[in-house]
Protein backbone atom coordinates (compact mmCIF):
# COMPACT_ATOMS: atom_id res chain seq x y z
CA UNK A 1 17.43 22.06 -3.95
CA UNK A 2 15.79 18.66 -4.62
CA UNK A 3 12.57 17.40 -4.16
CA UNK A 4 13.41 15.77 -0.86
CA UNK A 5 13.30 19.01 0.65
CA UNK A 6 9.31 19.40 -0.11
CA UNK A 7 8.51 19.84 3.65
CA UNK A 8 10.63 22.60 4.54
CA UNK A 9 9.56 24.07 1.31
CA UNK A 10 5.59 24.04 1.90
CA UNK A 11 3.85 24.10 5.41
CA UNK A 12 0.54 23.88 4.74
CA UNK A 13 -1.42 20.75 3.61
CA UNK A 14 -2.20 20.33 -0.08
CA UNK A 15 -4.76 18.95 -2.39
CA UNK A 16 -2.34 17.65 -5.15
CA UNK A 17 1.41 16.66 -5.63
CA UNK A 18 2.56 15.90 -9.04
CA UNK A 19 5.89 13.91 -9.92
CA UNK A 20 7.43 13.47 -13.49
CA UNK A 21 10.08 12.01 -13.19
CA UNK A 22 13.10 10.70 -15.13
CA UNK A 23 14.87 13.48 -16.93
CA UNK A 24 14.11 16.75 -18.82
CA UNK A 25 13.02 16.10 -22.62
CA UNK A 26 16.25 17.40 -24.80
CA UNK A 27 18.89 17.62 -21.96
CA UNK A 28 21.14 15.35 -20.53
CA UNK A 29 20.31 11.99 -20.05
CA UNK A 30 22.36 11.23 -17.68
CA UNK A 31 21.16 13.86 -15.33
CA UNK A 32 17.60 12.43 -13.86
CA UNK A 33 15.88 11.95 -10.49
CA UNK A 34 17.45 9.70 -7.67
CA UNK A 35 15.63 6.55 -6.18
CA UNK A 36 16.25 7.20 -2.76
CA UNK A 37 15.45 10.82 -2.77
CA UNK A 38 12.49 10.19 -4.89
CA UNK A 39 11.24 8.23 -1.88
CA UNK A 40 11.99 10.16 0.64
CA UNK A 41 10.08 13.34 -1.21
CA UNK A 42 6.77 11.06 -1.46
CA UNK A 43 6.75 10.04 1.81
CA UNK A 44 6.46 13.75 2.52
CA UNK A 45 3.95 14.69 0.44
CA UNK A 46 2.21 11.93 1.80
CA UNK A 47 2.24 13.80 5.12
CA UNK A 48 1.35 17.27 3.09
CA UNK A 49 -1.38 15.71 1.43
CA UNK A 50 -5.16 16.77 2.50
CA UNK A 51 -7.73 14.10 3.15
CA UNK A 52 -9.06 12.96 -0.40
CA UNK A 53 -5.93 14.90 -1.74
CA UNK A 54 -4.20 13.14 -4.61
CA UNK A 55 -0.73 12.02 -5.26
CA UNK A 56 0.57 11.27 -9.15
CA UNK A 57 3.82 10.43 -10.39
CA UNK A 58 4.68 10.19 -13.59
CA UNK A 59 7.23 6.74 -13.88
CA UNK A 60 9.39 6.18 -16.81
CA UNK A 61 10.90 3.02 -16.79
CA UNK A 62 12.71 3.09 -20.08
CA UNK A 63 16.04 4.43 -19.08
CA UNK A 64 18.41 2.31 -16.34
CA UNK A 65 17.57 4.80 -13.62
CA UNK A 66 14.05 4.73 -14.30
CA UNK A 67 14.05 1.04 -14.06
CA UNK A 68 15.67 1.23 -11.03
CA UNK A 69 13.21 3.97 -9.32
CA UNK A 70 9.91 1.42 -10.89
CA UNK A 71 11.54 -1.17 -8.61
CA UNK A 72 11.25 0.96 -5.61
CA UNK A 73 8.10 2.56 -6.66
CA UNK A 74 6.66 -1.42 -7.04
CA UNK A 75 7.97 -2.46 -3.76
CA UNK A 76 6.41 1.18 -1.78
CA UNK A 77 3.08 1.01 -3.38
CA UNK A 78 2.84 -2.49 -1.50
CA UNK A 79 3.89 -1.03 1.57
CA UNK A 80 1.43 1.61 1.98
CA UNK A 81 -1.24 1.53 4.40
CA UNK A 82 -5.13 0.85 2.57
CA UNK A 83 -6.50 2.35 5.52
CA UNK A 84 -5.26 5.28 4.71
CA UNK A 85 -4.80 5.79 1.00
CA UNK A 86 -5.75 4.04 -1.87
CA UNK A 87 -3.52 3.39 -5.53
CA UNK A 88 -3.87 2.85 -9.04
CA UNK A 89 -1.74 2.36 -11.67
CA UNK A 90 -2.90 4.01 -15.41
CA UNK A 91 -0.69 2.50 -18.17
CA UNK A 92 -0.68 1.82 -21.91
CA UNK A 93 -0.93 -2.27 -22.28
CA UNK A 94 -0.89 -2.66 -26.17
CA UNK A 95 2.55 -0.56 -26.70
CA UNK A 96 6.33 -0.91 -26.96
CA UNK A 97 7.46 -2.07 -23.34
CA UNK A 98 8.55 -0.43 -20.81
CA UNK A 99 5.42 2.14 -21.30
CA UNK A 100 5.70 5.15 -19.12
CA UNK A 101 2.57 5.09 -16.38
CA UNK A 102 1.15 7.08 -13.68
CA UNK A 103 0.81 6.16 -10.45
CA UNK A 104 -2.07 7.89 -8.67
CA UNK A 105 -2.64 7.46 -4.83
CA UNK A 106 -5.65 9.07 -2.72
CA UNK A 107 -5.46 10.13 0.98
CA UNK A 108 -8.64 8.63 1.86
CA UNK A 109 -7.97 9.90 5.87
CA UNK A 110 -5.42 11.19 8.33
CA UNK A 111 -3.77 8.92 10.27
């Protein structure tokens, strides 16, 4: 089962959610996490996050799918409400581009 099935997975609220996405070091390439249900499984932790609970995923926009899932990532990050959370981005500046980064978002309050 994929990661978009996080909330039927865990019912109780959490501290942290880690992503890493992309594929597995040494395995097939072609084989790697899926834009749109990479979305839909941080929406939910999102909702299974505690107040001041932390979100991170891992983004590695090297690869064509990864490229493709940065796009979306971009575009959400905009999206979500500052009332509620807060973002950063933590990336490499003085390397080879497209540098992997982590994208770290705080629950700052329930909604």
């Amino acid at each position: 089962r994929g990661h978009q099935f996080m909330a039927e997975a865990v019912t109780e609220t959490v501290s942290a959610v880690i992503f890493n996405l992309g594929y597995l070091p040494g395995q097939d390439k072609l084989i790697t996490t899926e834009v749109t249900t990479t979305l839909l499984a941080i929406e939910q932790s999102l909702v299974l996050l505690k107040e001041s609970g932390v979100l991170l995923i891992v983004v590695y926009p090297g690869h064509e799918q990864g490229r493709i899932e940065q796009e979306a990532l971009d575009q959400w990050i905009k999206q979500v409400d500052t009332r509620l959370y807060r973002s950063l981005r933590y990336q490499f500046e003085n390397t080879a581009a497209p540098a992997p980064y982590v994208l770290a978002v705080e629950k700052l309050k329930t909604s």
